[in-house]
C-alpha atoms as a PDB file:
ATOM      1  CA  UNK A   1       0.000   0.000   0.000  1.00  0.00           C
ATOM      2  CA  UNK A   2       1.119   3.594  -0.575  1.00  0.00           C
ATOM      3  CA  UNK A   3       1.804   5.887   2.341  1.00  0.00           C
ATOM      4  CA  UNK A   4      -0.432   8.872   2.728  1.00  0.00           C
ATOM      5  CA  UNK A   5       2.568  11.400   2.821  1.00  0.00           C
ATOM      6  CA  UNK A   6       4.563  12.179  -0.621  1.00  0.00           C
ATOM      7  CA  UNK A   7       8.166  11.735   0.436  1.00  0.00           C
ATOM      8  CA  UNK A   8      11.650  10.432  -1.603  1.00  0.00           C
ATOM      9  CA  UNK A   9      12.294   6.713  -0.890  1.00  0.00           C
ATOM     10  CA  UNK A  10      15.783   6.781   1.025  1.00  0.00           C
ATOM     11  CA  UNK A  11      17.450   3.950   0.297  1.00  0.00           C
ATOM     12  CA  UNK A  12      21.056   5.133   0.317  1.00  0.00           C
ATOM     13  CA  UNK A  13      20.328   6.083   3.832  1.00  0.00           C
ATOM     14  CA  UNK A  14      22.257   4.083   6.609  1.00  0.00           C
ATOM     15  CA  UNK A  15      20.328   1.230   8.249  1.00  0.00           C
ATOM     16  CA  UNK A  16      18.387   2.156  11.051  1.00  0.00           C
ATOM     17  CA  UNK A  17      17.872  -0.246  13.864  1.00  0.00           C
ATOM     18  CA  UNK A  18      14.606  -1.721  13.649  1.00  0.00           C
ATOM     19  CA  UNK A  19      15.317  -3.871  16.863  1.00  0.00           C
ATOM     20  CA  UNK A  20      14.159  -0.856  18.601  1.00  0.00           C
ATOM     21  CA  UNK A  21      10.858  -1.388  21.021  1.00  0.00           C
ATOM     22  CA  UNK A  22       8.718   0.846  18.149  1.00  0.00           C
ATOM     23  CA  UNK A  23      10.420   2.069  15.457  1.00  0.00           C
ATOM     24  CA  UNK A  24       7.198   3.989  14.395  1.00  0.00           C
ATOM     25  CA  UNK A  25       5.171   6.650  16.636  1.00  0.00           C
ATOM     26  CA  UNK A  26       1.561   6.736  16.643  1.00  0.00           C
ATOM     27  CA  UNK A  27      -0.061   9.655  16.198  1.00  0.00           C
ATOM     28  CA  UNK A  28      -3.986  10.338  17.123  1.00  0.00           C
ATOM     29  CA  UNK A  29      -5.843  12.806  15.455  1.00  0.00           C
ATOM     30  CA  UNK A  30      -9.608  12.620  16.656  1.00  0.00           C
ATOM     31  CA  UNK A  31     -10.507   9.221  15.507  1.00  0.00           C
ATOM     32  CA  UNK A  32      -7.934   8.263  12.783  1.00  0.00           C
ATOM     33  CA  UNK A  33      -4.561   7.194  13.906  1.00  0.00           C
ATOM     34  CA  UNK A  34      -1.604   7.242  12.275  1.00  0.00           C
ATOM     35  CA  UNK A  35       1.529   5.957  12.174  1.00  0.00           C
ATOM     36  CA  UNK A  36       4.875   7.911  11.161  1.00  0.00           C
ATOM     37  CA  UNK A  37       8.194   6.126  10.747  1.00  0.00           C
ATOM     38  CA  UNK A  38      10.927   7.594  13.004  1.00  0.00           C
ATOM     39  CA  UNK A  39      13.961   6.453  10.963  1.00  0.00           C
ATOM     40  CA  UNK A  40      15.859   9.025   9.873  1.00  0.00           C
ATOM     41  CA  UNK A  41      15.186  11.044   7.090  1.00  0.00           C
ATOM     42  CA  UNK A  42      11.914   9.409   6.390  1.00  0.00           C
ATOM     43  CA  UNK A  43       8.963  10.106   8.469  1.00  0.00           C
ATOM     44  CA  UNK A  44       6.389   8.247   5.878  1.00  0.00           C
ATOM     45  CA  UNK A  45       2.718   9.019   7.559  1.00  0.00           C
ATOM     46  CA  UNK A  46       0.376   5.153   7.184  1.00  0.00           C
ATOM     47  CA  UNK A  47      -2.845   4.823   7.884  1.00  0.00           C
ATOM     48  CA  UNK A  48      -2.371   0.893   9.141  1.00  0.00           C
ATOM     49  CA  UNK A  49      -0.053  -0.289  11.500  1.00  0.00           C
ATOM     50  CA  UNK A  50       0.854  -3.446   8.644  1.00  0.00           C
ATOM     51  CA  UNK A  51       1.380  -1.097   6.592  1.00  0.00           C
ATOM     52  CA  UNK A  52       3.931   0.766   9.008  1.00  0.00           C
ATOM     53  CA  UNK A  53       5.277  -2.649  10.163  1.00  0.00           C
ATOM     54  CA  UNK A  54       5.852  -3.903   5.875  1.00  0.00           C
ATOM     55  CA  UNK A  55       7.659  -0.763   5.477  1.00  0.00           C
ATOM     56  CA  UNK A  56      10.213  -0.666   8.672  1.00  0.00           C
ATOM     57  CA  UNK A  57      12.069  -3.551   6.814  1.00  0.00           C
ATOM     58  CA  UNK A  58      13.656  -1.319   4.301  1.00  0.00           C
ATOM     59  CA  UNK A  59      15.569   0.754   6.793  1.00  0.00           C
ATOM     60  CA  UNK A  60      16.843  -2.592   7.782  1.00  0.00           C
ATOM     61  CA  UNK A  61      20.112  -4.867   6.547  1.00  0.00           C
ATOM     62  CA  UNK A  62      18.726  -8.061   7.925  1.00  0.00           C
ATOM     63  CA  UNK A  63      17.178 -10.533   4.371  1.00  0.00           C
ATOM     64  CA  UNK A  64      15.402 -13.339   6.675  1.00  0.00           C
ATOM     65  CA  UNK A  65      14.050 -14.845   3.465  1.00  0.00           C
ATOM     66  CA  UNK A  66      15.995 -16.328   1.129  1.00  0.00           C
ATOM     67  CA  UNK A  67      15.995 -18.611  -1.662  1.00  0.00           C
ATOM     68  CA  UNK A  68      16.169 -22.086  -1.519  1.00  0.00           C
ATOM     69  CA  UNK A  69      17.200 -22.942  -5.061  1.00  0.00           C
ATOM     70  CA  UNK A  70      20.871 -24.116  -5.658  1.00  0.00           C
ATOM     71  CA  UNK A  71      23.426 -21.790  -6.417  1.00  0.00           C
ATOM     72  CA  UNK A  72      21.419 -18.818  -5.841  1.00  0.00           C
ATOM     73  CA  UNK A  73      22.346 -16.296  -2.907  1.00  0.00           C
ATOM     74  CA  UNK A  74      18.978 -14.214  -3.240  1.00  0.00           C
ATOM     75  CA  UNK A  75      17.558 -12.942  -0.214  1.00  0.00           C
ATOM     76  CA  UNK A  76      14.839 -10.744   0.821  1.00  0.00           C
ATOM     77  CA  UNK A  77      13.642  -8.031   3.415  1.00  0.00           C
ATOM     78  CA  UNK A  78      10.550  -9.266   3.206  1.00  0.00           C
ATOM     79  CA  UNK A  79       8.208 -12.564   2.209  1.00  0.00           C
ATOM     80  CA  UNK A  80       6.212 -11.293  -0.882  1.00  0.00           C
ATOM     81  CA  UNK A  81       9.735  -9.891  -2.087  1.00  0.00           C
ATOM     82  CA  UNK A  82      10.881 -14.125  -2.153  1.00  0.00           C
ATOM     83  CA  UNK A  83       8.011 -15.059  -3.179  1.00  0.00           C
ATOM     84  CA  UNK A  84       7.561 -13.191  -6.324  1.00  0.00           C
ATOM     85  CA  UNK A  85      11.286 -14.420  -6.942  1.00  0.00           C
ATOM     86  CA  UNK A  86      10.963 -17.627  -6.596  1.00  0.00           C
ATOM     87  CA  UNK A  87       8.558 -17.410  -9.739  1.00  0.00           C
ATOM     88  CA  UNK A  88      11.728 -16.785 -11.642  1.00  0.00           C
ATOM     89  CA  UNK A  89      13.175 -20.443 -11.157  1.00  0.00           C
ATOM     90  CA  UNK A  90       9.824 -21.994 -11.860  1.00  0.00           C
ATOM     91  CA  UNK A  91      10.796 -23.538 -15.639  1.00  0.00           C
ATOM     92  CA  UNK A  92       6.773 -23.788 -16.382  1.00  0.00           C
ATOM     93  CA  UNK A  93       5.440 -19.982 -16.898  1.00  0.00           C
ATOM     94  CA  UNK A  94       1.930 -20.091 -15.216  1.00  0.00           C
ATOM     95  CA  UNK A  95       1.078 -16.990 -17.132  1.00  0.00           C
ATOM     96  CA  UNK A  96       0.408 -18.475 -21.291  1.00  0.00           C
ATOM     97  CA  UNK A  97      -0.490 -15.502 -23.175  1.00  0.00           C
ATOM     98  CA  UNK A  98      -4.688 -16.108 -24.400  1.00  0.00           C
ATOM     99  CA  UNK A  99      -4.302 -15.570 -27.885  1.00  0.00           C
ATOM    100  CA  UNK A 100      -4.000 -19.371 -30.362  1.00  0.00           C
ATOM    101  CA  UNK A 101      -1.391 -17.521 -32.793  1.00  0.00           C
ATOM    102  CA  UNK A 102       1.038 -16.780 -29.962  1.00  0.00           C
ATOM    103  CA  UNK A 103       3.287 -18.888 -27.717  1.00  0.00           C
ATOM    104  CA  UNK A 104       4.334 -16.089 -25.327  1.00  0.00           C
ATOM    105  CA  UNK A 105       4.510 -17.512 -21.604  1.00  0.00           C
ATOM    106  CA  UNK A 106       5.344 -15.378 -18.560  1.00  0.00           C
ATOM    107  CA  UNK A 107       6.481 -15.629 -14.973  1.00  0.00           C
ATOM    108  CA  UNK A 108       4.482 -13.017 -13.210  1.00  0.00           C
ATOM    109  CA  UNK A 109       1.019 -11.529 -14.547  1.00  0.00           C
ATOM    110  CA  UNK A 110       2.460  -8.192 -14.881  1.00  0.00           C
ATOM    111  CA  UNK A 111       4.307  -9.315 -17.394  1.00  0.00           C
ATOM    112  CA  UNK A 112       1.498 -10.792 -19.397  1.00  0.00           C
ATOM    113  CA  UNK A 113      -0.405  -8.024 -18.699  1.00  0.00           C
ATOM    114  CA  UNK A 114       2.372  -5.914 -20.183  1.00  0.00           C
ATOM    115  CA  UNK A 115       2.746  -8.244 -22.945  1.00  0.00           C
ATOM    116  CA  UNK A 116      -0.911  -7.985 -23.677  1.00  0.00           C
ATOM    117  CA  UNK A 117      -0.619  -4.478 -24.778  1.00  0.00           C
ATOM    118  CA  UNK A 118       1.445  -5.533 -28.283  1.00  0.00           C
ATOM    119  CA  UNK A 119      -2.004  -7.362 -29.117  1.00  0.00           C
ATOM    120  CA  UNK A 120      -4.570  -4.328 -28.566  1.00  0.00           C
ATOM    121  CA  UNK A 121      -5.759  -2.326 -31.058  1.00  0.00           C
ATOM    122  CA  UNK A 122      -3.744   0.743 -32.311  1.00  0.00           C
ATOM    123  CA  UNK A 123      -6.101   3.341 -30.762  1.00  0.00           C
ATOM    124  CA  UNK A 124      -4.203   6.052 -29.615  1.00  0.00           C
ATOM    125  CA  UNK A 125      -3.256   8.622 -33.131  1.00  0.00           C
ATOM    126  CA  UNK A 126      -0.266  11.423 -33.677  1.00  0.00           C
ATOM    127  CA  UNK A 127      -2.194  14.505 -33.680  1.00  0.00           C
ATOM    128  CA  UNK A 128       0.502  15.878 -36.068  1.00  0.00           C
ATOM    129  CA  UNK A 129      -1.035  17.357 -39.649  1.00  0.00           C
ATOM    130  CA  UNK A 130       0.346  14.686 -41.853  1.00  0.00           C
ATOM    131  CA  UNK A 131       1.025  12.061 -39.907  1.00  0.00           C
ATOM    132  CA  UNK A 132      -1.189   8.794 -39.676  1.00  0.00           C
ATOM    133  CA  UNK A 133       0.915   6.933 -37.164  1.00  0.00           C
ATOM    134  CA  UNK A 134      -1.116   5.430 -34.447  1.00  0.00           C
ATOM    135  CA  UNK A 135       0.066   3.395 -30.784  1.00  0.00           C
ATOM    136  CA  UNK A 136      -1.109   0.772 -28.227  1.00  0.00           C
ATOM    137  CA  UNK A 137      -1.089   3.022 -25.193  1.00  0.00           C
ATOM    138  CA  UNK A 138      -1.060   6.954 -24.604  1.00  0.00           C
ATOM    139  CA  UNK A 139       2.792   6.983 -23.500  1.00  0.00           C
ATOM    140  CA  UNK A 140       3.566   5.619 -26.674  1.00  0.00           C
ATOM    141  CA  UNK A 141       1.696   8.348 -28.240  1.00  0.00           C
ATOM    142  CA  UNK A 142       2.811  11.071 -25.787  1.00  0.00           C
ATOM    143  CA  UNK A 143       6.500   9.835 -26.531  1.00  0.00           C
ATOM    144  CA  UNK A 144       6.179  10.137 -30.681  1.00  0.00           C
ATOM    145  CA  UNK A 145       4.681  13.162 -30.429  1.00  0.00           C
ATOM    146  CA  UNK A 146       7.250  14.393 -27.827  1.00  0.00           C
ATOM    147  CA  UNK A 147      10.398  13.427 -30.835  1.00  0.00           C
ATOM    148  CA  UNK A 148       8.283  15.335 -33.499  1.00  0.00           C
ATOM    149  CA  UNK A 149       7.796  18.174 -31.431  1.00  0.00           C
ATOM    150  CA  UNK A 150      11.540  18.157 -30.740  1.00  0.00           C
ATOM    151  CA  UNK A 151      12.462  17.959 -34.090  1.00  0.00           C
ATOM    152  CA  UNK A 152      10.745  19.916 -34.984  1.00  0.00           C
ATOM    153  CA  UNK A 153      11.995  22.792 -32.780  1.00  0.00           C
ATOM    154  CA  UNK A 154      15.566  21.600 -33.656  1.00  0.00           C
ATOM    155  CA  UNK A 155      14.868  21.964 -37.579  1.00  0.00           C
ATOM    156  CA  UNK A 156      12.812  25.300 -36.911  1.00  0.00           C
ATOM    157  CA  UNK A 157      16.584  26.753 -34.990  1.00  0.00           C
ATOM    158  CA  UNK A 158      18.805  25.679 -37.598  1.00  0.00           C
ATOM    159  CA  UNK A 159      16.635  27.643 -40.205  1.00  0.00           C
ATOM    160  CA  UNK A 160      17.108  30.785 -37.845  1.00  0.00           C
ATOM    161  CA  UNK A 161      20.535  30.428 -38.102  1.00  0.00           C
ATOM    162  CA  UNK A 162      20.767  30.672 -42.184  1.00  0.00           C
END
């Protein structure tokens, strides 16, 4: 889950100790409580103590989890972190792309669902005068109109300069 407060994750920071009694402070407004992380340079706000509890593991060194395949040294902060791992070394993808004419299989849904896109239907057009290109997704759009735009401006400088 997200935390309620925008702030930069702070990974390079050094690792707090989470052995601590409560390495989070709970804070009562009214009749929502909250909990705010009190390693340093973070202070992330959560509205659930799991929440809180998930995210004190990544001010921590410690990897309790780790993979039991041979001859890999993986190991995680956290379960869901070795378990979406562990999908890796499975050599049957559980994740066969739908359509008959393709043979695509995939580890994790996400990247199905990411695969997926490459079948949809081009609906997404350059709103360029001229140009009929069209994309899967909006970025893709965004992105090719972005370049044109670009060089656009670059073409439109170097006939200033003549």
């Amino acid at each position: 889950m997200q935390p309620t407060q925008d702030s930069p994750q702070h990974s390079s920071n050094p690792p707090f100790n989470t052995q601590i009694e409560q390495p989070y402070e709970e804070i009562v407004k009214g009749r929502a409580r909250l909990f705010k992380c009190l390693a340093p340079l973070c202070g992330k706000i959560f509205k659930f103590r799991s929440e809180i509890k998930r995210h004190i593991a990544i001010h921590s060194n410690q990897r309790p989890y780790s993979c039991s395949f041979l001859e890999c040294t993986k190991s995680f902060k956290r379960p869901d972190a070795l378990a979406h791992h562990l999908q890796l070394h499975i050599s049957t993808s559980p994740f066969p792309c739908p359509f008959k004419s393709c043979d695509a299989t995939y580890n994790t849904k996400a990247a199905l669902d990411y695969h997926l896109l490459k079948h949809g239907e081009k609906n997404f057009v350059c709103s360029f005068s001229g140009c009929n290109k069209a994309f899967r997704t909006y970025s893709q759009v965004q992105n090719h109109e972005k370049t044109r735009l670009n060089s656009q401006t670059d073409s439109s400088r170097e006939d200033s300069r003549v």
